[in-house]
Protein backbone atom coordinates (compact mmCIF):
# COMPACT_ATOMS: atom_id res chain seq x y z
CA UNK A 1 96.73 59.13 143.01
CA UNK A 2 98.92 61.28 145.75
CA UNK A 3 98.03 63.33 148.65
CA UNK A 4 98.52 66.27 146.23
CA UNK A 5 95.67 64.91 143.94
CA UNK A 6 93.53 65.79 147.67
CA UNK A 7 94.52 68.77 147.42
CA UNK A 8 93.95 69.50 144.12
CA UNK A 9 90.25 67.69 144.36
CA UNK A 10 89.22 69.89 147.55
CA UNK A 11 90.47 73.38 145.41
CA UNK A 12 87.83 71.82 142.89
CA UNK A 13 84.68 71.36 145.74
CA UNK A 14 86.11 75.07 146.93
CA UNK A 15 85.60 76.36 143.58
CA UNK A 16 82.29 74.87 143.06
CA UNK A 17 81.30 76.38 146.59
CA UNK A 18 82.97 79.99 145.45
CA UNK A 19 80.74 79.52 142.13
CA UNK A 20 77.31 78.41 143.61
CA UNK A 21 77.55 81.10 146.26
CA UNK A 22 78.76 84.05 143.44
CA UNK A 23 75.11 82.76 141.96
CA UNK A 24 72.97 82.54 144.72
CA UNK A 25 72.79 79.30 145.83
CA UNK A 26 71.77 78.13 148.74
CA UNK A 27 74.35 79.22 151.98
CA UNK A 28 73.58 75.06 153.40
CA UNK A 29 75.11 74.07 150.08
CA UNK A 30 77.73 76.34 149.20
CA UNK A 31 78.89 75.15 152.91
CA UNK A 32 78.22 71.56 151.76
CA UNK A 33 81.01 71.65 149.11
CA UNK A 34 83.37 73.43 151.28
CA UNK A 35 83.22 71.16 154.14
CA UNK A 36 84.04 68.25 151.65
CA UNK A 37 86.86 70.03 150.11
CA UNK A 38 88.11 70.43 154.20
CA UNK A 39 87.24 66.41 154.64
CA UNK A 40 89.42 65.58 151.35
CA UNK A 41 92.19 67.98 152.38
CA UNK A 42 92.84 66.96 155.78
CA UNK A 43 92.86 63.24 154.71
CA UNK A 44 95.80 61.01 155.50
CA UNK A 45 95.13 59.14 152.24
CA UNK A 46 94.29 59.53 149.21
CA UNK A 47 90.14 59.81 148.37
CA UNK A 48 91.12 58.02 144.95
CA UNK A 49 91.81 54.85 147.21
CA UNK A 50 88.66 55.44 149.38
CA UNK A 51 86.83 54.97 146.03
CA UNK A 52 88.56 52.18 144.29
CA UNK A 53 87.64 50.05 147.77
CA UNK A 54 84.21 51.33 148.76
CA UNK A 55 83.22 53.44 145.67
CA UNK A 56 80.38 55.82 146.05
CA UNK A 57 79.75 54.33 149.21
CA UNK A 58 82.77 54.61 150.48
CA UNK A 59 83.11 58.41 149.77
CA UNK A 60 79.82 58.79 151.43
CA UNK A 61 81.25 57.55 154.39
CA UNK A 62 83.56 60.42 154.86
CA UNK A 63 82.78 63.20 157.11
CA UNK A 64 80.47 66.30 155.74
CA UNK A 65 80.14 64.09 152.34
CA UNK A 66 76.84 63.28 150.82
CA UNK A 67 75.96 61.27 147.76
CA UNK A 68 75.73 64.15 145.23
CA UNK A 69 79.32 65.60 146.43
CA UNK A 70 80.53 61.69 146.86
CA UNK A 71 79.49 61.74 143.34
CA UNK A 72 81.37 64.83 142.40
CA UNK A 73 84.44 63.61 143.88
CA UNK A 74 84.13 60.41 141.72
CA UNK A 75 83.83 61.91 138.51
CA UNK A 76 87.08 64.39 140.20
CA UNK A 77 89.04 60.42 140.57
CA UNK A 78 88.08 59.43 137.40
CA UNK A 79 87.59 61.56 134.56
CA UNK A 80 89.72 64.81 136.41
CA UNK A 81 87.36 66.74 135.50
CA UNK A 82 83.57 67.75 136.96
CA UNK A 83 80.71 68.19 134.19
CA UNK A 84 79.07 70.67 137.26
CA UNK A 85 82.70 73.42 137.60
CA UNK A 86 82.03 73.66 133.99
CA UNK A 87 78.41 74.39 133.65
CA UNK A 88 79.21 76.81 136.82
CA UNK A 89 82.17 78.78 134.88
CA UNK A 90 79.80 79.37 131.91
């Protein structure tokens, strides 16, 4: 994966945030998601390489990323796609 694929991963956390706070979610985690998707933007390389060395861990170890958005940013790396957008968009 590129720098792009950042980019595209944080408009993914920003959409979550966008969708969570359109519903009433909490204001602590609808800022949650949206400092991750600035973390994964601003990195210099690319989060799918943070994973494949330290997995979950490793993501966790990023600024303003916990284990639940480490985990969405895993499933983001590996499957593209994040089981939680698409219960949001229903």
């Amino acid at each position: 994966m590129s720098l792009s694929a950042n980019h595209e991963i944080a408009g993914r956390l920003e959409e979550v945030a966008q969708l969570l706070e359109e519903q009433g979610a909490s204001r602590f985690r609808v800022q949650a998601y949206r400092r991750a998707a600035a973390t994964v933007r601003a990195m210099e390389r690319p989060v799918a390489d943070v994973y494949g060395e330290g997995g979950v861990e490793g993501l966790e170890r990023l600024p303003s990323v916990g284990v639940g958005i480490a985990r969405a940013i895993r499933a983001l790396v590996r499957d593209g796609r994040l089981a939680m957008l698409d219960r949001l968009q229903i």
